[in-house]
C-alpha atoms as a PDB file:
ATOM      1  CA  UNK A   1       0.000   0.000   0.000  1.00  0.00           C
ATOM      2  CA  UNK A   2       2.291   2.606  -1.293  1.00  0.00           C
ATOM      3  CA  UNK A   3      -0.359   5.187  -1.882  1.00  0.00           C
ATOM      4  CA  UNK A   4      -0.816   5.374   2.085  1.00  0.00           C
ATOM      5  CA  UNK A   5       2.354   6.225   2.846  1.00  0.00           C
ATOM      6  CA  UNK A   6       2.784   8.910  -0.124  1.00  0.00           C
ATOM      7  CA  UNK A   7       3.317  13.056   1.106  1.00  0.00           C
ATOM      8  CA  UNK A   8      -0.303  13.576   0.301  1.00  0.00           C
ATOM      9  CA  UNK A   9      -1.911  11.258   2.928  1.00  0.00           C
ATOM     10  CA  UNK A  10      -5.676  12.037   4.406  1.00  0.00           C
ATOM     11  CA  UNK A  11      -4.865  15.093   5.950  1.00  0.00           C
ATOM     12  CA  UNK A  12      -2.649  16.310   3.342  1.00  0.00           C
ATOM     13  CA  UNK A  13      -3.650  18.395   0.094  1.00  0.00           C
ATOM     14  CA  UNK A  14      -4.069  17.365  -3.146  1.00  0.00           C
ATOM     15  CA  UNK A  15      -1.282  18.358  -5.805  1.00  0.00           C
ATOM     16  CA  UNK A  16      -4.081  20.135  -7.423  1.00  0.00           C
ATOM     17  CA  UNK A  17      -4.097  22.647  -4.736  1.00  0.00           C
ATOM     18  CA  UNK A  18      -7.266  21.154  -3.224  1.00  0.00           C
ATOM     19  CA  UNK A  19      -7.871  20.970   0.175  1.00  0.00           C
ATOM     20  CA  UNK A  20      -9.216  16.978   1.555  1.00  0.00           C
ATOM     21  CA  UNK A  21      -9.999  17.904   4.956  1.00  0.00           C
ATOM     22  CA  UNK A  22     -12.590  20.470   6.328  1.00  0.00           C
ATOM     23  CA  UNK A  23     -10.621  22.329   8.944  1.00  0.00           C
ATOM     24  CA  UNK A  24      -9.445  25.546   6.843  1.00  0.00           C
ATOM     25  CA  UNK A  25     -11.540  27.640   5.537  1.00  0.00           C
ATOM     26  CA  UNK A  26     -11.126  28.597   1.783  1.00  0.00           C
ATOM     27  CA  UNK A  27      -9.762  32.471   1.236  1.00  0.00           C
ATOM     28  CA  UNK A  28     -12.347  34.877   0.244  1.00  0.00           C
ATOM     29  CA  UNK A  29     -12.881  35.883  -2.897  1.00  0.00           C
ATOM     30  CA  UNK A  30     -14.386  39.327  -4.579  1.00  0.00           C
ATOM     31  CA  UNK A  31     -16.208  38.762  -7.329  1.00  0.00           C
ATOM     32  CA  UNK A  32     -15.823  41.583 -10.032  1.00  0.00           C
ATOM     33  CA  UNK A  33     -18.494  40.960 -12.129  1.00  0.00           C
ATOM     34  CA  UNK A  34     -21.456  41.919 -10.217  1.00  0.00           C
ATOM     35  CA  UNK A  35     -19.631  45.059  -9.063  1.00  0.00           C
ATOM     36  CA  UNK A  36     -18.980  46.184 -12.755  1.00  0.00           C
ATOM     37  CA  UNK A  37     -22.572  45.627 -13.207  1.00  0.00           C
ATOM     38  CA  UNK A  38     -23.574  47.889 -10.379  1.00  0.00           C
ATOM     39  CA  UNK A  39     -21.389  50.382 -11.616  1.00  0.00           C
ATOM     40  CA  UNK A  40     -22.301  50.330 -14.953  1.00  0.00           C
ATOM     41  CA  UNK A  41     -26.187  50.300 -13.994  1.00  0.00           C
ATOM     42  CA  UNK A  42     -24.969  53.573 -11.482  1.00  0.00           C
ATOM     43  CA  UNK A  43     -23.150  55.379 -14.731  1.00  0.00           C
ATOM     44  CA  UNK A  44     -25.983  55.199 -16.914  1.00  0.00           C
ATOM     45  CA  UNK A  45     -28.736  56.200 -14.524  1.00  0.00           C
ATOM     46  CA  UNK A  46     -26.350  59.342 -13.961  1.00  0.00           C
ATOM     47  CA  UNK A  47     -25.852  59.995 -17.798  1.00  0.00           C
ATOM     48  CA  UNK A  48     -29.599  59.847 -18.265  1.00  0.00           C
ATOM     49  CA  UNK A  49     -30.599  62.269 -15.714  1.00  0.00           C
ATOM     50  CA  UNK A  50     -27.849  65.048 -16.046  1.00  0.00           C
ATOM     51  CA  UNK A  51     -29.413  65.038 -19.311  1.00  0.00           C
ATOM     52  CA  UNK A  52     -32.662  66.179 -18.203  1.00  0.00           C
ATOM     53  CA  UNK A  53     -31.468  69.973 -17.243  1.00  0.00           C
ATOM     54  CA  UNK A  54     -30.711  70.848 -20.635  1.00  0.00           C
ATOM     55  CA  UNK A  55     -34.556  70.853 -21.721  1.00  0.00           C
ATOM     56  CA  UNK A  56     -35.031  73.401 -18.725  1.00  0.00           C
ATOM     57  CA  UNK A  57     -35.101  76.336 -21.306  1.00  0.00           C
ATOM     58  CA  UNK A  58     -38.113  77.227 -23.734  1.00  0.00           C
ATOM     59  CA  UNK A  59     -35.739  77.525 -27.354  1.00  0.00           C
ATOM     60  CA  UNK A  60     -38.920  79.919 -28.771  1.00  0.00           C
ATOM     61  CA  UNK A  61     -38.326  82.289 -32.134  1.00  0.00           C
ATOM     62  CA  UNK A  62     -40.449  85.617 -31.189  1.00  0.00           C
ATOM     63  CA  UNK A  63     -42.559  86.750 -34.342  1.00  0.00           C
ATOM     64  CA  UNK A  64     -41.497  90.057 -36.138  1.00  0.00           C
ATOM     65  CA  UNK A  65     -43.925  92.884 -36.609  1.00  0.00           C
ATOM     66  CA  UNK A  66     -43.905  94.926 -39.539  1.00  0.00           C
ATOM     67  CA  UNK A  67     -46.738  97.871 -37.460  1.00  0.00           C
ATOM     68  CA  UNK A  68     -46.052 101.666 -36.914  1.00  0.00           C
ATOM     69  CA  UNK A  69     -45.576 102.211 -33.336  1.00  0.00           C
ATOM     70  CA  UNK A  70     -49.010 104.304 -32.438  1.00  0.00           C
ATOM     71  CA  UNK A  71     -48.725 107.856 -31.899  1.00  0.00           C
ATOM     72  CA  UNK A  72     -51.157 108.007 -29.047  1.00  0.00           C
ATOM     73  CA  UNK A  73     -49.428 109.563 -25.803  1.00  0.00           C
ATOM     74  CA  UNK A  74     -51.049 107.565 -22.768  1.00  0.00           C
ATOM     75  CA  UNK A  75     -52.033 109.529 -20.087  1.00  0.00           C
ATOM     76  CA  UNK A  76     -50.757 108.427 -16.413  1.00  0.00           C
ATOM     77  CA  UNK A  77     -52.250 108.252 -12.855  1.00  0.00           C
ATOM     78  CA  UNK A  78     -49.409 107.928 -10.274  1.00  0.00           C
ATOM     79  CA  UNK A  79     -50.728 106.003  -7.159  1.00  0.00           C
ATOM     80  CA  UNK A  80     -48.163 106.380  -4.587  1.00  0.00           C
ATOM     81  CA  UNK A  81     -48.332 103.782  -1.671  1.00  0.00           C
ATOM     82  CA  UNK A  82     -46.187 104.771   1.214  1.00  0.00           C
ATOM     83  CA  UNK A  83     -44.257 102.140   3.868  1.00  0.00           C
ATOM     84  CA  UNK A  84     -47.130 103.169   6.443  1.00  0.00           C
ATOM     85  CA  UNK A  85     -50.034 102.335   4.218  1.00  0.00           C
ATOM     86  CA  UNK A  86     -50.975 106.481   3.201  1.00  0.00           C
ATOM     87  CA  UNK A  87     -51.557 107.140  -0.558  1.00  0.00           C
ATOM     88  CA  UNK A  88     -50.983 109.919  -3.087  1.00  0.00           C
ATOM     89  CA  UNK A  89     -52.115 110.337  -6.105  1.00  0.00           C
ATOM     90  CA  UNK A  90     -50.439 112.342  -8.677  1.00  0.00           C
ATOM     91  CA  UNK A  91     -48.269 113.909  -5.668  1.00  0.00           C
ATOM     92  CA  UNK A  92     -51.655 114.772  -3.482  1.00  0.00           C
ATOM     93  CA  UNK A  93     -52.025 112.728  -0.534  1.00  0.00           C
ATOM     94  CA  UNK A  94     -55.268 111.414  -0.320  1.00  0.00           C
ATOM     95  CA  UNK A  95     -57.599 109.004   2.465  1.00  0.00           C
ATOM     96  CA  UNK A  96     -57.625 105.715   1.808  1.00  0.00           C
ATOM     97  CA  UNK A  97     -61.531 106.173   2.157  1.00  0.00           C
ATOM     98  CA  UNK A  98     -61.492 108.638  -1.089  1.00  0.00           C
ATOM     99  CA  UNK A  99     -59.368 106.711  -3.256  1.00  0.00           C
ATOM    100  CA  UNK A 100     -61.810 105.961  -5.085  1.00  0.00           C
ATOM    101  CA  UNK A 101     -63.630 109.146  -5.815  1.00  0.00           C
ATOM    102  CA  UNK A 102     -60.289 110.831  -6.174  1.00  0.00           C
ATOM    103  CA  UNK A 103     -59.407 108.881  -9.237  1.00  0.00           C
ATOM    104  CA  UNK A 104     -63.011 109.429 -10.689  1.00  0.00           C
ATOM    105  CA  UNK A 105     -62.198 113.011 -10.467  1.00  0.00           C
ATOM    106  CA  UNK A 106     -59.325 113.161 -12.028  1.00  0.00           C
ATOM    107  CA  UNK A 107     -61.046 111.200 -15.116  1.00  0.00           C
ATOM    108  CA  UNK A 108     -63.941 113.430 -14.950  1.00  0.00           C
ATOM    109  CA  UNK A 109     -61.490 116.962 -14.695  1.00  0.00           C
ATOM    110  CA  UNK A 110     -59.135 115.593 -18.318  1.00  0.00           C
ATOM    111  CA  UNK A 111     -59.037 118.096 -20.173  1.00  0.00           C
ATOM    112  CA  UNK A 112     -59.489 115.894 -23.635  1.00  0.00           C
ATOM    113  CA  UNK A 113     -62.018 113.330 -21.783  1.00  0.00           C
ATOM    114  CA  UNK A 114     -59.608 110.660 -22.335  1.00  0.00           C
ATOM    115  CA  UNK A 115     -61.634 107.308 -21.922  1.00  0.00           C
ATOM    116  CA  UNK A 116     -60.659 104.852 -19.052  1.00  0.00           C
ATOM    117  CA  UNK A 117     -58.945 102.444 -21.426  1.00  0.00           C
ATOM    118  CA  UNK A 118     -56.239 105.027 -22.339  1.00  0.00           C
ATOM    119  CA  UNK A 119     -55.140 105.986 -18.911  1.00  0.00           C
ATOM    120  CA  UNK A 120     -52.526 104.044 -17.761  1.00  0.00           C
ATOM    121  CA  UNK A 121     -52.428 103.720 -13.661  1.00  0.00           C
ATOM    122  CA  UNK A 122     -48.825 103.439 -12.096  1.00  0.00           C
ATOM    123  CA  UNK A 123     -48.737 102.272  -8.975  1.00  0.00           C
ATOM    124  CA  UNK A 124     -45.384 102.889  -7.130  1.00  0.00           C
ATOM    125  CA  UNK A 125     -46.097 100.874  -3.989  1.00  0.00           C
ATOM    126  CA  UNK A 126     -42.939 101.337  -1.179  1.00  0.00           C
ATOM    127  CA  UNK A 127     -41.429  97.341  -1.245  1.00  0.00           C
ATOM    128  CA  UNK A 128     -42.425  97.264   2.886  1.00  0.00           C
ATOM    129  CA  UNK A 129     -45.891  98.360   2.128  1.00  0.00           C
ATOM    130  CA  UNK A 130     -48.949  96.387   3.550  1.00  0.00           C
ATOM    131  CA  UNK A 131     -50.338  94.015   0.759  1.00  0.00           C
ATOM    132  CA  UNK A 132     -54.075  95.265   2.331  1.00  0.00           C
ATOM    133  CA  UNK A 133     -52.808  98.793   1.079  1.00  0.00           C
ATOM    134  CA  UNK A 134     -51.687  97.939  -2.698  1.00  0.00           C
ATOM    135  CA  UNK A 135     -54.915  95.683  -2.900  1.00  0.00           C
ATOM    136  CA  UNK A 136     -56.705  99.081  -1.653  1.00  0.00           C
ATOM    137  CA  UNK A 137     -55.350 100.722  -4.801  1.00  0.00           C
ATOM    138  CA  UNK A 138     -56.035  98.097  -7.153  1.00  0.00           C
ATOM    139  CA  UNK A 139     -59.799  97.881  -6.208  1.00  0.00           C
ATOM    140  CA  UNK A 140     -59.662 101.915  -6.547  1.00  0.00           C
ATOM    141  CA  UNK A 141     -58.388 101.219 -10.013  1.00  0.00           C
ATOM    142  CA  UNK A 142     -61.142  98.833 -10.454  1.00  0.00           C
ATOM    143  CA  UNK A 143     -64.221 101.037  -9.385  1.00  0.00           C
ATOM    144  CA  UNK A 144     -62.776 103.642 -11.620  1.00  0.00           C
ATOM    145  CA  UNK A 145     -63.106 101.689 -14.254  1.00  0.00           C
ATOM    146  CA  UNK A 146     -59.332 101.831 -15.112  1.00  0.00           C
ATOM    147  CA  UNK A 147     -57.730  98.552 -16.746  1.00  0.00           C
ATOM    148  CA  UNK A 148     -54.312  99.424 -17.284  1.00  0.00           C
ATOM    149  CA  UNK A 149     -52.238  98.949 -14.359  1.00  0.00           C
ATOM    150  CA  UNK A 150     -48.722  98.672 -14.305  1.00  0.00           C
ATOM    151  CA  UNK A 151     -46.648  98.076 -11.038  1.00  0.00           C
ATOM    152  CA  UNK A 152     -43.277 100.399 -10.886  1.00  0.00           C
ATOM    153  CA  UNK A 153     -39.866  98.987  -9.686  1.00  0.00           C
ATOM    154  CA  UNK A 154     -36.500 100.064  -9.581  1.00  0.00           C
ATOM    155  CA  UNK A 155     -33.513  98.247 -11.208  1.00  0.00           C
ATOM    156  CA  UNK A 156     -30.341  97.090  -8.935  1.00  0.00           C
ATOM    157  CA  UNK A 157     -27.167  99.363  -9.729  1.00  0.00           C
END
């Protein structure tokens, strides 16, 4: 029985490199596969949606008009709205309780009875102003049957 009494007895290892017996554990391995996978699977989700901020922007042509610019000079109202809620019109303080009939008498006193539609209202509202006291001047606006409201603002320097 020569084969008993060979190097690689029972509790030996195979020449293979094989272990026979169960008392050491095999080294760990890291599989690379999977992990390339997750990776890749990672790589496209982030090319995909770094994509998405480009369409963030409207890419619009405006139309070109070929009209004469009109000739009609727009009369203007200047509502004034102060930081403590007061109002002046045109420079003249006024109650917030007359408002109203203040800017129907300055339609009423135009000297070339302009209608509503082509007075333009400015209202020049203080930026710390009460929202109750710009909303006053808007419904003033609106009882006076005056449409055209634009909202003044100052530019940063």
């Amino acid at each position: 029985m020569s084969w008993l009494s060979s190097p690689y007895g029972k509790q030996g290892k195979f020449p293979l490199g094989i272990l026979s017996s169960g008392n050491t554990h095999p080294e760990p391995e890291i599989n690379l596969i999977p992990f390339i996978d997750v990776l890749l699977v990672v790589l496209i989700f982030l090319m995909i949606s770094t994509t998405f901020t480009r369409y963030q922007e409207l890419a619009i042509t405006l139309p070109i008009a070929s009209g004469v610019s009109s000739q009609n000079e727009v009369k203007q109202i200047h509502i004034a709205v102060s930081r403590d809620g007061r109002f002046a019109i045109n420079g003249k303080v006024s109650d917030r309780n007359q408002l109203s009939g203040a800017l129907h008498q300055l339609i009423l006193n135009s000297p070339d009875k302009d209608s509503p539609q082509n007075i333009q209202v400015n209202i020049d509202a203080d930026a710390r102003a009460p929202h109750q006291a710009v909303m006053t001047a808007l419904e003033a606006s609106r009882d006076a049957n005056l449409s055209n409201i634009v909202f003044s603002s100052q530019s940063k320097k």
